[in-house]
N, C-alpha and C. Protein backbone atom coordinates (compact mmCIF):
# COMPACT_ATOMS: atom_id res chain seq x y z
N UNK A 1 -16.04 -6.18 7.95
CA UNK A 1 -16.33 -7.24 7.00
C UNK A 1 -15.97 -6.76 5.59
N UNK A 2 -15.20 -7.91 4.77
CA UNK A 2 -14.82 -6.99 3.78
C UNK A 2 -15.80 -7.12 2.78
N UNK A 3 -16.99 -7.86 2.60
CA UNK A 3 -17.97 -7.88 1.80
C UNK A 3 -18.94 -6.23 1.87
N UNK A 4 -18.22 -5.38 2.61
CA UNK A 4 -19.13 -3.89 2.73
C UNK A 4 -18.87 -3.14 1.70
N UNK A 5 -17.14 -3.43 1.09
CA UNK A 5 -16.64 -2.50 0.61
C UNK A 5 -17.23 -2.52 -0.89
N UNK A 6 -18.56 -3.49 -1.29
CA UNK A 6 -18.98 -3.43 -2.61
C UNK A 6 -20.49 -2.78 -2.20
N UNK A 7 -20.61 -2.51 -1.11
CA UNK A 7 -22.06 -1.95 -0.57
C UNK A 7 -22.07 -0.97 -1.75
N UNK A 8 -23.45 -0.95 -2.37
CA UNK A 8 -24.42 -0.33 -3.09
C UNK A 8 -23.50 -0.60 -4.59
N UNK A 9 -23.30 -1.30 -4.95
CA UNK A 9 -22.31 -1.76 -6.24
C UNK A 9 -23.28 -2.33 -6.98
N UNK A 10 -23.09 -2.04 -8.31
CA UNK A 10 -23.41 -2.77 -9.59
C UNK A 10 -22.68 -3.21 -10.50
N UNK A 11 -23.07 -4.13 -10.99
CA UNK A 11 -22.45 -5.00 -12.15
C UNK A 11 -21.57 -4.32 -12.99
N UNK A 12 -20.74 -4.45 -13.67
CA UNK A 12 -20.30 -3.16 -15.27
C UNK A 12 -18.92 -4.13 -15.84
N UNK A 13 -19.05 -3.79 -16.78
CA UNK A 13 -17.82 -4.99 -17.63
C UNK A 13 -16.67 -5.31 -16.81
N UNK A 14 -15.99 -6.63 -17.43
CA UNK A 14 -14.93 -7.23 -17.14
C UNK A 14 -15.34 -7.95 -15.73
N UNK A 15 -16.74 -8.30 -15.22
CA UNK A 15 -16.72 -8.80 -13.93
C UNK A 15 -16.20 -7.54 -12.34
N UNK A 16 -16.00 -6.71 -13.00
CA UNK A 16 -15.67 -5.55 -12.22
C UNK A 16 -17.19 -4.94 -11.75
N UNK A 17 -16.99 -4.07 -10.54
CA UNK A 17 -18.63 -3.90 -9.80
C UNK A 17 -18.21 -2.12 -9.62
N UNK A 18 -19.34 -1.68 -10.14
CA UNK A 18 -19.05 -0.01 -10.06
C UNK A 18 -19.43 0.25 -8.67
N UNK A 19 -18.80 0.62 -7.12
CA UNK A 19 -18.72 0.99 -6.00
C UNK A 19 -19.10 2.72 -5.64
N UNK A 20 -19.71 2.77 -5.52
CA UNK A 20 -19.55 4.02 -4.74
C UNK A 20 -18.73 4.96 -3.34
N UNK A 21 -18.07 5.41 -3.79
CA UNK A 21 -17.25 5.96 -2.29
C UNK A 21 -17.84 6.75 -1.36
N UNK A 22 -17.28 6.81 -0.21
CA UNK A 22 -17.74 7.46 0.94
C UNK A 22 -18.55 7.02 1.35
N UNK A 23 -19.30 5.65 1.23
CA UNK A 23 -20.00 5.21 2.12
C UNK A 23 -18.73 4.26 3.28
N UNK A 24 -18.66 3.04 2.70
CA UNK A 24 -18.13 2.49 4.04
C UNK A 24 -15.85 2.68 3.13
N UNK A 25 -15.92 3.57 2.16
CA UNK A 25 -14.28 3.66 2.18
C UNK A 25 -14.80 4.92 1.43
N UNK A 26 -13.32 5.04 1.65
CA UNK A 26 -12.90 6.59 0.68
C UNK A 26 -11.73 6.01 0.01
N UNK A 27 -11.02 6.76 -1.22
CA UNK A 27 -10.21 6.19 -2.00
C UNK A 27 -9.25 7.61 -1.72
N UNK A 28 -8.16 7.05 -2.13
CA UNK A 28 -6.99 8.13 -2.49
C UNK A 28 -6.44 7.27 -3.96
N UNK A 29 -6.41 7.91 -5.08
CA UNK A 29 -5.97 7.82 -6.37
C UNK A 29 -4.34 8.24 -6.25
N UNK A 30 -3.45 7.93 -7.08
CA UNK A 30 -2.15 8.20 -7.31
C UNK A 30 -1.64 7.05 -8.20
N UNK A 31 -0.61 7.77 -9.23
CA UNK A 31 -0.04 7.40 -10.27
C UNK A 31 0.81 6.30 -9.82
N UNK A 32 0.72 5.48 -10.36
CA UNK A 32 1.15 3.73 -9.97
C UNK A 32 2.90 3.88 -8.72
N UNK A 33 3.71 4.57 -10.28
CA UNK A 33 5.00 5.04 -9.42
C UNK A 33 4.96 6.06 -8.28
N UNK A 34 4.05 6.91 -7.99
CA UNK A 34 3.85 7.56 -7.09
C UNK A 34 3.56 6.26 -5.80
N UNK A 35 2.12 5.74 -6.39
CA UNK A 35 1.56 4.86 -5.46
C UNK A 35 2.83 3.95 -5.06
N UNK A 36 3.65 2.81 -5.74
CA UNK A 36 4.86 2.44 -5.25
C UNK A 36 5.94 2.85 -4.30
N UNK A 37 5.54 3.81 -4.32
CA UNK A 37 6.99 4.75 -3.41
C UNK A 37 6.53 4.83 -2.09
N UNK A 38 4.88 5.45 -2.15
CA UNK A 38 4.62 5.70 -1.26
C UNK A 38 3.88 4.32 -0.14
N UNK A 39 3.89 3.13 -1.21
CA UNK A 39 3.99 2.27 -0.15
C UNK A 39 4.91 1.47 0.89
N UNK A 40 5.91 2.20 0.27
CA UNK A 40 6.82 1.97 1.83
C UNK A 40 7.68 2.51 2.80
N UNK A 41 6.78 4.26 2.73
CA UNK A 41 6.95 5.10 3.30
C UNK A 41 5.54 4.95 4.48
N UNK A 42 4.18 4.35 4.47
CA UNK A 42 3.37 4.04 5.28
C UNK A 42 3.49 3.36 6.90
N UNK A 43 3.81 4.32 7.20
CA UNK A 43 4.17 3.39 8.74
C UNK A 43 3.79 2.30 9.46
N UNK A 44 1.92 2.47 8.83
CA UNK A 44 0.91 1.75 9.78
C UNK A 44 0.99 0.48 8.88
N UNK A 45 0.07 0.01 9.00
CA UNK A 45 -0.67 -1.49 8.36
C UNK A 45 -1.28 -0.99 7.34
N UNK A 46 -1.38 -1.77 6.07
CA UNK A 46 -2.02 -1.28 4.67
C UNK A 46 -3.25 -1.94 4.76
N UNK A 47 -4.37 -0.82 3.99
CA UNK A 47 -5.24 -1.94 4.00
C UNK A 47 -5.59 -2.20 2.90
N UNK A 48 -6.51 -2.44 1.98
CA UNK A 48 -6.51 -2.64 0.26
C UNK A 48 -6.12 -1.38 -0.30
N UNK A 49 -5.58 -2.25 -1.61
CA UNK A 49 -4.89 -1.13 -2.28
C UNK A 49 -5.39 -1.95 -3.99
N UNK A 50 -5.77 -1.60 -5.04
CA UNK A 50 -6.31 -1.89 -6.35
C UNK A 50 -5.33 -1.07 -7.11
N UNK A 51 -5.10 -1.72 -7.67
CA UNK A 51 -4.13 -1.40 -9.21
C UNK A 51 -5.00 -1.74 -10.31
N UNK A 52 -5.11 -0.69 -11.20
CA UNK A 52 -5.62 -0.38 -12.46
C UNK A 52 -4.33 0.02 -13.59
N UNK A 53 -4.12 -1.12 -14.12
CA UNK A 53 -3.07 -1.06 -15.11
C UNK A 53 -3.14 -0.42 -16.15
N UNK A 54 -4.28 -0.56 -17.04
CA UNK A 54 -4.26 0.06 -18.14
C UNK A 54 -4.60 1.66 -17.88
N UNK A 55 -4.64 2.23 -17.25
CA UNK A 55 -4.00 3.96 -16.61
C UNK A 55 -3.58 3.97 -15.58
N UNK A 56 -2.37 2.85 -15.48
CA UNK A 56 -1.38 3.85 -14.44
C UNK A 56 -1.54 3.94 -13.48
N UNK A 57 -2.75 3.40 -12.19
CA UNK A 57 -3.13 4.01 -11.22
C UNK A 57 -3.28 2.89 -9.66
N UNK A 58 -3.14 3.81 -9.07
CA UNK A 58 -3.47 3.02 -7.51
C UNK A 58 -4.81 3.29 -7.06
N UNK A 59 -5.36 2.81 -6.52
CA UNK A 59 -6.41 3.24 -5.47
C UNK A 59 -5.96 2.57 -3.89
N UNK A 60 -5.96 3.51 -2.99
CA UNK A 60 -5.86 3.38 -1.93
C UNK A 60 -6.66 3.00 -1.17
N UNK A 61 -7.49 2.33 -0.20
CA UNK A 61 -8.96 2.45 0.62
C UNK A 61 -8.71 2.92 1.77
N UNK A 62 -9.40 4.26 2.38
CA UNK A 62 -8.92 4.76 3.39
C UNK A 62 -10.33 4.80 3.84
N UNK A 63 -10.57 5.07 5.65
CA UNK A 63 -11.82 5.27 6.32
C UNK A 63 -12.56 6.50 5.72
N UNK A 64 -14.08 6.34 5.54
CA UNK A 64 -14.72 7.34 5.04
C UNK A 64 -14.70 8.64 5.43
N UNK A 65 -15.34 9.89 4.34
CA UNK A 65 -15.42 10.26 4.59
C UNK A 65 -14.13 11.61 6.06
N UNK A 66 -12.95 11.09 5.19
CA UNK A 66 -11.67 11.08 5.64
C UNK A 66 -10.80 11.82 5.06
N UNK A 67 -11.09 12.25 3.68
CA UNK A 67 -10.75 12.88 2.64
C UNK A 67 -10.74 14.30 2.69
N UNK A 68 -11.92 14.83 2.81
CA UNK A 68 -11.87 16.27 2.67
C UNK A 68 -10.77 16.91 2.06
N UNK A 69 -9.80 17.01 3.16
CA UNK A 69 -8.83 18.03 3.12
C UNK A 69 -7.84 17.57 2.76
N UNK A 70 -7.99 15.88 1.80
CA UNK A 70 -6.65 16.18 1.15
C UNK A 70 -6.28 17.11 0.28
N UNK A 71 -5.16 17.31 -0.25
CA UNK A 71 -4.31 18.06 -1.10
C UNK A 71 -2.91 18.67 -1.77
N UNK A 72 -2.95 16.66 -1.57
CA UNK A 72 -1.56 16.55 -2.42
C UNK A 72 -1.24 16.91 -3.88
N UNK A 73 -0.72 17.50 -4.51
CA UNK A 73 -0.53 17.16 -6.00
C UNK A 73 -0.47 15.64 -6.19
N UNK A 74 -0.43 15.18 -7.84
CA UNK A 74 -1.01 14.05 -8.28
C UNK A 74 -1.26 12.90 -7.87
N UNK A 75 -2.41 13.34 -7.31
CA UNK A 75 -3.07 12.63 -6.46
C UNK A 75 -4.34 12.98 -6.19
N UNK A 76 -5.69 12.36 -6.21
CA UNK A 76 -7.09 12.44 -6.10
C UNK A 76 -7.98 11.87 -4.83
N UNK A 77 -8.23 13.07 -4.10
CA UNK A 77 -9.56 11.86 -3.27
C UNK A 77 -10.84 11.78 -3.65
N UNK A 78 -11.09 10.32 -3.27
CA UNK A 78 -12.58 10.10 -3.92
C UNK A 78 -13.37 9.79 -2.40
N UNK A 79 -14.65 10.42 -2.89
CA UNK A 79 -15.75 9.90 -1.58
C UNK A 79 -17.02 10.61 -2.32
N UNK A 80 -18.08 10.88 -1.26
CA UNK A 80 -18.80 10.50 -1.97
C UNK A 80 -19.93 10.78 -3.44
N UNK A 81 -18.91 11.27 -3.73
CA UNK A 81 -19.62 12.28 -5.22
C UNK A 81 -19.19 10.95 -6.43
N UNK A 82 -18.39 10.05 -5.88
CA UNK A 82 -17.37 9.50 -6.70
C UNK A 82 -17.93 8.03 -6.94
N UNK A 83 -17.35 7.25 -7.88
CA UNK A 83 -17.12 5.90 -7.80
C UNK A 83 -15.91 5.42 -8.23
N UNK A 84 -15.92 3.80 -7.64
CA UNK A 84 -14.59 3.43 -7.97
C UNK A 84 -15.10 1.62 -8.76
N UNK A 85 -14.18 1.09 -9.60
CA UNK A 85 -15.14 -0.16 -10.67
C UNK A 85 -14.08 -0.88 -9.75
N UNK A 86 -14.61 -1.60 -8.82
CA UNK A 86 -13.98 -2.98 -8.26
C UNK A 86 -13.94 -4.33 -8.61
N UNK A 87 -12.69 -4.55 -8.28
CA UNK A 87 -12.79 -6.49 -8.99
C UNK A 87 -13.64 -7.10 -8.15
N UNK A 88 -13.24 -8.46 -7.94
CA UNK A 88 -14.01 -9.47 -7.23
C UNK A 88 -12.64 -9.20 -5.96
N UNK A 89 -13.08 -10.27 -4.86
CA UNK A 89 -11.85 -10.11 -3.98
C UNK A 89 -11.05 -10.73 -4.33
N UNK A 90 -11.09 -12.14 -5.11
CA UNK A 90 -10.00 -12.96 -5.24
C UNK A 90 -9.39 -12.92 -6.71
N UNK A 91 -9.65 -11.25 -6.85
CA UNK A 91 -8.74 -11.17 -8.79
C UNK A 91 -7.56 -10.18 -7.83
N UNK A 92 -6.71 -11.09 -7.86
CA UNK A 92 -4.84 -10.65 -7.37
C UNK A 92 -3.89 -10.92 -8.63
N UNK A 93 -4.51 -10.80 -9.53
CA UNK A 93 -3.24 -10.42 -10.97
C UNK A 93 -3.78 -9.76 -11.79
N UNK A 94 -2.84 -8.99 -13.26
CA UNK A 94 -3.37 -9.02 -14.30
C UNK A 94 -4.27 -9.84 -14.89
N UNK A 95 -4.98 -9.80 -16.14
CA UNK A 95 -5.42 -8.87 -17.22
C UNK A 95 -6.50 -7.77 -15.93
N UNK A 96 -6.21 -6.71 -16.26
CA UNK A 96 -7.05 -5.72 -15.87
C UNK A 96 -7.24 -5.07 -14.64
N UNK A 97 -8.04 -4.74 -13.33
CA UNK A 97 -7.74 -3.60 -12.27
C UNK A 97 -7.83 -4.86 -11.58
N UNK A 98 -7.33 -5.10 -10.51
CA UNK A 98 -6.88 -6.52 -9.35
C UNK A 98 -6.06 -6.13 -8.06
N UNK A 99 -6.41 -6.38 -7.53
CA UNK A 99 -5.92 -6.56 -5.97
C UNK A 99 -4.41 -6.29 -5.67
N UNK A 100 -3.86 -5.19 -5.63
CA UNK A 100 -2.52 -5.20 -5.41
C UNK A 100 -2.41 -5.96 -3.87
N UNK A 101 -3.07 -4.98 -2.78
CA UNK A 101 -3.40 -5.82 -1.45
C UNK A 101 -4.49 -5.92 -2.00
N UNK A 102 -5.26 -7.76 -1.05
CA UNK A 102 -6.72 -7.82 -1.22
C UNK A 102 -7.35 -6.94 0.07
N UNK A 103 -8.69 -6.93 -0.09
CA UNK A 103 -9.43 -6.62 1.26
C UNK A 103 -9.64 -7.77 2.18
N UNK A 104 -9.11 -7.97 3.16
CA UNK A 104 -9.03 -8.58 4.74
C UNK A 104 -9.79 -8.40 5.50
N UNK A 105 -10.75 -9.26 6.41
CA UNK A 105 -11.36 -8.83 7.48
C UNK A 105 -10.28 -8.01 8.33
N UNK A 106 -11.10 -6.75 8.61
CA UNK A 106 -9.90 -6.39 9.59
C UNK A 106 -8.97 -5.00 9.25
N UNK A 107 -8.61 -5.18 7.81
CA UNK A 107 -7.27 -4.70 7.06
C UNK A 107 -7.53 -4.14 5.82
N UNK A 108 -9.24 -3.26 5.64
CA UNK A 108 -9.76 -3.10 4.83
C UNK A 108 -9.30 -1.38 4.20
N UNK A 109 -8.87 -0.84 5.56
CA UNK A 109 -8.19 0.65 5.23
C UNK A 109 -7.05 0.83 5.59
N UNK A 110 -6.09 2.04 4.99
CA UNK A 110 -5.15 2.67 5.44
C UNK A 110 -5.62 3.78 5.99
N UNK A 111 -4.89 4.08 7.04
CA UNK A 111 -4.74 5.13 7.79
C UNK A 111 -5.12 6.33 6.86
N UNK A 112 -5.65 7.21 7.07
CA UNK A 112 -5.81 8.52 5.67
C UNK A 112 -4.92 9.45 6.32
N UNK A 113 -4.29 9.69 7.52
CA UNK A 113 -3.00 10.33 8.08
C UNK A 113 -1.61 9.69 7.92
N UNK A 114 -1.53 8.39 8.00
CA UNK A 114 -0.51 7.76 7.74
C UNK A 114 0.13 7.70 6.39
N UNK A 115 -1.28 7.06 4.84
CA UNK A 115 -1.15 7.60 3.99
C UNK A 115 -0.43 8.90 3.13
N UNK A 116 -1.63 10.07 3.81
CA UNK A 116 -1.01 11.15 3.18
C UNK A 116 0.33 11.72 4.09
N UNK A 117 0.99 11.51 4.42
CA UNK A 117 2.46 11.43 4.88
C UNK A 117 3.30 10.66 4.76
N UNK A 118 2.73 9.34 3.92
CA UNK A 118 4.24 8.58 3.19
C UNK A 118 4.07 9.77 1.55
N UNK A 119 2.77 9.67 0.85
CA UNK A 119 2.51 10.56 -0.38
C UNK A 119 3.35 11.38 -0.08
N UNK A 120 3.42 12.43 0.97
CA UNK A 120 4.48 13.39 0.80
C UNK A 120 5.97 13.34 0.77
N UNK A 121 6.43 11.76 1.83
CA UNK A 121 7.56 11.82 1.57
C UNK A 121 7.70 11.03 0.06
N UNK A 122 7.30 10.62 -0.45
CA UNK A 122 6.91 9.89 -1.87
C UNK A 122 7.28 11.39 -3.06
N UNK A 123 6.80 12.55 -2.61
CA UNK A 123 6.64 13.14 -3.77
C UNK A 123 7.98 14.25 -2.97
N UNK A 124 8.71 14.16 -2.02
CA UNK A 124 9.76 14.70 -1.57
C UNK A 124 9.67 15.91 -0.43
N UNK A 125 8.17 16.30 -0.09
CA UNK A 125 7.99 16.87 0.43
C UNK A 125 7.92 17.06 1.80
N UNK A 126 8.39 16.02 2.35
CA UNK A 126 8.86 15.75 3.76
C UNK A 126 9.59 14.58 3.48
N UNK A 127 10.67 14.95 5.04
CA UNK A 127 12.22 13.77 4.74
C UNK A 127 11.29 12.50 5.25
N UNK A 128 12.06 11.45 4.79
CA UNK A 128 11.04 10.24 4.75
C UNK A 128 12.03 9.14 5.65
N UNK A 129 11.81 7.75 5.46
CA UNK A 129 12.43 6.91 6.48
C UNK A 129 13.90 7.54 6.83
N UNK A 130 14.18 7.15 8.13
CA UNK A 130 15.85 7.57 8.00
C UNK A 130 16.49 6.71 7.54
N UNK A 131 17.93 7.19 7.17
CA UNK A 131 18.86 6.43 6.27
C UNK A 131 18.87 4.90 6.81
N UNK A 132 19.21 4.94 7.92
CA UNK A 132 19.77 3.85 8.88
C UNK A 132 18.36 2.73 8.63
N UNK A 133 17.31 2.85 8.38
CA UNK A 133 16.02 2.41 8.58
C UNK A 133 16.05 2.01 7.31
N UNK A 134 16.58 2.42 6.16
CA UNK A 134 16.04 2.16 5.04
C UNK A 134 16.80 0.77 4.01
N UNK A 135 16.54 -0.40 3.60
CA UNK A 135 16.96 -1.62 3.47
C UNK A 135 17.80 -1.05 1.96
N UNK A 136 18.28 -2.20 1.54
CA UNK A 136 18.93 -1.73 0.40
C UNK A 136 17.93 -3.04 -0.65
N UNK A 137 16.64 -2.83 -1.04
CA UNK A 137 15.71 -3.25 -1.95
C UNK A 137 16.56 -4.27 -2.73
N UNK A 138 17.64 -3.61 -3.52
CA UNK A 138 18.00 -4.53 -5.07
C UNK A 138 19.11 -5.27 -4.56
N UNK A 139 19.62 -5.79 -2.74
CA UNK A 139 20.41 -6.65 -2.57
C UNK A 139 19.67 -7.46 -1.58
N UNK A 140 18.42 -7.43 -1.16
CA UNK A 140 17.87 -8.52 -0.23
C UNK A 140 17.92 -9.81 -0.57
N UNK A 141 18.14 -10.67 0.39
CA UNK A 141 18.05 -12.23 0.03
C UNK A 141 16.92 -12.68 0.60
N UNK A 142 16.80 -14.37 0.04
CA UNK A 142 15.89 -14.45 0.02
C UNK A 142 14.89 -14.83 1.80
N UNK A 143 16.17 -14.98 2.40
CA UNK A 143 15.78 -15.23 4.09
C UNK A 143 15.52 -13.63 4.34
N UNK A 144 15.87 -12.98 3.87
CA UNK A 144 15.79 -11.30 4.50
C UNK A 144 14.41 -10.83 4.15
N UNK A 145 13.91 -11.09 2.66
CA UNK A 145 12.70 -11.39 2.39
C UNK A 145 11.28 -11.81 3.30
N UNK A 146 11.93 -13.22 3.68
CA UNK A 146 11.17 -13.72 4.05
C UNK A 146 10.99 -13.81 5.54
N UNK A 147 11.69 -12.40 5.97
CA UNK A 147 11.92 -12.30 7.54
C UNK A 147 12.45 -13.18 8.30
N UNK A 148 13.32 -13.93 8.05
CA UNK A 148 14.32 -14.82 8.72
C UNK A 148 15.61 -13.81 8.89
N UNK A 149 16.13 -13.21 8.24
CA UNK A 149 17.17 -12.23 8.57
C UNK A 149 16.52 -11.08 8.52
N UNK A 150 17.49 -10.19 9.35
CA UNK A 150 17.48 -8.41 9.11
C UNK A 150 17.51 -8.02 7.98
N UNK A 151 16.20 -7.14 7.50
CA UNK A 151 16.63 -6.53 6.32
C UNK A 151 17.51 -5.16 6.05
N UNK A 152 18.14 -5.15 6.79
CA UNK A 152 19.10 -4.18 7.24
C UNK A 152 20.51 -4.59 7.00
N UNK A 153 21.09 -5.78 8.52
CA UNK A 153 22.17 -6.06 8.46
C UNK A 153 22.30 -7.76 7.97
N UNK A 154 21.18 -8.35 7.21
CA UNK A 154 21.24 -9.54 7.33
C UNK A 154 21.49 -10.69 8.40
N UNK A 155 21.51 -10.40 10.05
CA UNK A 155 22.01 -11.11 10.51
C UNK A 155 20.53 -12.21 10.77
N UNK A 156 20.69 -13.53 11.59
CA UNK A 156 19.35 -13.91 11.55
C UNK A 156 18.65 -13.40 13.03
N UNK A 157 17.42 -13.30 12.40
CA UNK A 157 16.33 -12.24 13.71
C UNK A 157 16.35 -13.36 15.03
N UNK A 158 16.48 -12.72 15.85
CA UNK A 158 15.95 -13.11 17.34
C UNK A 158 14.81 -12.64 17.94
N UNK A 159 15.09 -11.36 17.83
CA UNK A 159 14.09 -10.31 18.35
C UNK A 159 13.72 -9.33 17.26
N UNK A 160 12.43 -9.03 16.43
CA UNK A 160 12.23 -8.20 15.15
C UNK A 160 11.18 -7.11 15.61
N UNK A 161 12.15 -6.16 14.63
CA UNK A 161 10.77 -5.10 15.00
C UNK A 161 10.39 -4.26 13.24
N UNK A 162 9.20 -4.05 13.14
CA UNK A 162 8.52 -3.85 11.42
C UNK A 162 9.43 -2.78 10.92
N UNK A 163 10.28 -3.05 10.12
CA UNK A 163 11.05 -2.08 9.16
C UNK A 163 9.79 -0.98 7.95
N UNK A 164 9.27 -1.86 7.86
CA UNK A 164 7.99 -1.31 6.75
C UNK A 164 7.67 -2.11 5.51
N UNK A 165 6.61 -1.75 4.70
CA UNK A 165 6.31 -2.62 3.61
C UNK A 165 6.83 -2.26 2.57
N UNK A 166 7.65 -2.69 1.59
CA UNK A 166 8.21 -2.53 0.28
C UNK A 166 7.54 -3.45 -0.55
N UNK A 167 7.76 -2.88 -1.66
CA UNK A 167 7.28 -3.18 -2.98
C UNK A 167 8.18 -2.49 -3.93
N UNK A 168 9.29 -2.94 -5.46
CA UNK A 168 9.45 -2.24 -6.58
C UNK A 168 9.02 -3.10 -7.79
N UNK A 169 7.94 -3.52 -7.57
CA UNK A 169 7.40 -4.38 -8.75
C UNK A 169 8.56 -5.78 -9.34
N UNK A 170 9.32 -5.73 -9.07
CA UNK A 170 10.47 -6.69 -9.41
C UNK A 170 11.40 -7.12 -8.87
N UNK A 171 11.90 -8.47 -8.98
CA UNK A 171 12.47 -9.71 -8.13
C UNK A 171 12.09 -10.33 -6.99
N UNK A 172 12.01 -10.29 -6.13
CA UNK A 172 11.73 -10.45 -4.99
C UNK A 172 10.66 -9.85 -4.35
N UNK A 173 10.50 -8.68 -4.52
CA UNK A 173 9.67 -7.64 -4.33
C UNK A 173 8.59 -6.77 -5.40
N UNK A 174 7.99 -8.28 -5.81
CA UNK A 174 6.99 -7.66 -6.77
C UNK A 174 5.86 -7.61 -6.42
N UNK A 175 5.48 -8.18 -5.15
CA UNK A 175 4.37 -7.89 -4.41
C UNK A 175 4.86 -7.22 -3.31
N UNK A 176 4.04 -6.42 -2.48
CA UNK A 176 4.14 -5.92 -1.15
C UNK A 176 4.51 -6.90 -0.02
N UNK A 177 5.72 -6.68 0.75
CA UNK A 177 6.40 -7.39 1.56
C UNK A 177 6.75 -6.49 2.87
N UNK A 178 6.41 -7.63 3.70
CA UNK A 178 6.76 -6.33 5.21
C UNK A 178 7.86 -6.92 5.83
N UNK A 179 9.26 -5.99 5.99
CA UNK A 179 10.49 -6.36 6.45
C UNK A 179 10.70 -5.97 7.64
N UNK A 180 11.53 -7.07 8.74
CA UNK A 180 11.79 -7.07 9.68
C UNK A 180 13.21 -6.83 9.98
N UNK A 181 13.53 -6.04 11.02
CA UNK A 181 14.98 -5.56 11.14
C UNK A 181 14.65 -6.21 12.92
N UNK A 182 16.53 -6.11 13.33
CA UNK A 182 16.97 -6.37 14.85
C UNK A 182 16.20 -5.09 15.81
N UNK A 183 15.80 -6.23 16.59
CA UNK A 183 15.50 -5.01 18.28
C UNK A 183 15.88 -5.29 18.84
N UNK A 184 17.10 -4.53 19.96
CA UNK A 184 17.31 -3.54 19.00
C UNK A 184 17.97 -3.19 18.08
N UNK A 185 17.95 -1.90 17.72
CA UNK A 185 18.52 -1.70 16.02
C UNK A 185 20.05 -2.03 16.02
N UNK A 186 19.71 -2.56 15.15
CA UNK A 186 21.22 -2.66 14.57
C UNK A 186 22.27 -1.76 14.31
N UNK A 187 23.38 -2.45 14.69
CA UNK A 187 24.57 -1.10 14.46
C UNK A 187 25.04 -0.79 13.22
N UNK A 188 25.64 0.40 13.11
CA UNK A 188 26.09 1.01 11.74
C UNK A 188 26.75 -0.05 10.78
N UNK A 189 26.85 -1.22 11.37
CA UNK A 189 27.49 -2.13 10.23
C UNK A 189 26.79 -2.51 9.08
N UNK A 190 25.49 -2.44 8.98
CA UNK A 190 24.96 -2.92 7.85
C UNK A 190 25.15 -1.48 6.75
């Protein structure tokens, strides 16, 4: 239920609710462009993700108590020593920290293994999608977008299988979008 994730929360400016972590989420922190990269290196299903604009930052929501042993460079886990100032569920824009993903019944965490292994291929430290897998972002149209074509070879889908979620803040892809490629894969033509 995603009404947990404000469990033991209080009030605090801007309509924002000060949360405590490690009860029912843990957070992973990372620098907005970090956080961008590494969302579409995530294999699994995302689950909320909060953008805090005025510093730069992501928050991730991962299952509690899940954290420990991260230890990526720039990058922070929070649990439960920590808090995090949450919007409401239905603040999904600017002015101020808002819903990059909202929280979903269901779709309330990311993986905290899946996560910290896009972060690494994000910060270069492991090879990340393969070439062949990876869309070309700044030429998608708008059916490729919108999963009517391959985001690969453009042809139109019959049979799709999850390419992954992209996001570069701009054109088409200024929100998080999950692209579908041919099953099976498509040949070297695209």
């Amino acid at each position: 239920m995603t009404d947990d994730i404000w469990s033991g929360a209080v009030p605090s400016a801007g309509g924002l609710w000060l949360t405590p972590a490690g009860q029912t989420w843990d957070a992973v922190r990372l620098p907005s462009q970090l956080g961008l990269c590494a969302l579409s290196a995530v294999p699994g299903k995302l689950g909320a993700v909060l953008m805090a604009p005025h510093s730069r930052r992501m928050y991730f929501l991962v299952p509690p108590r899940t954290t420990t042993s991260w230890n990526l460079p720039h990058s922070t886990a929070l649990s439960e020593a920590d808090h995090v100032a949450l919007p409401p569920a239905h603040r999904g824009r600017p002015p101020g920290p808002h819903w990059f993903i909202p929280p979903r019944h269901g779709r309330v965490h990311t993986r905290t293994d899946q996560l910290h292994a896009a972060v690494q291929v994000a910060l270069g430290l492991r090879p990340g999608r393969p070439q062949e897998d990876q869309p070309n972002l700044a030429g998608l149209s708008l059916d490729q977008v919108q999963g009517r074509n391959c985001a690969l070879c453009n042809a139109p889908l019959v049979r799709a299988r999850r390419t992954g979620t992209f996001c570069t803040g701009t054109g088409l892809l200024t929100e998080p979008v999950e692209l579908w490629s041919c099953e099976p894969r498509c040949g070297p033509h695209h």
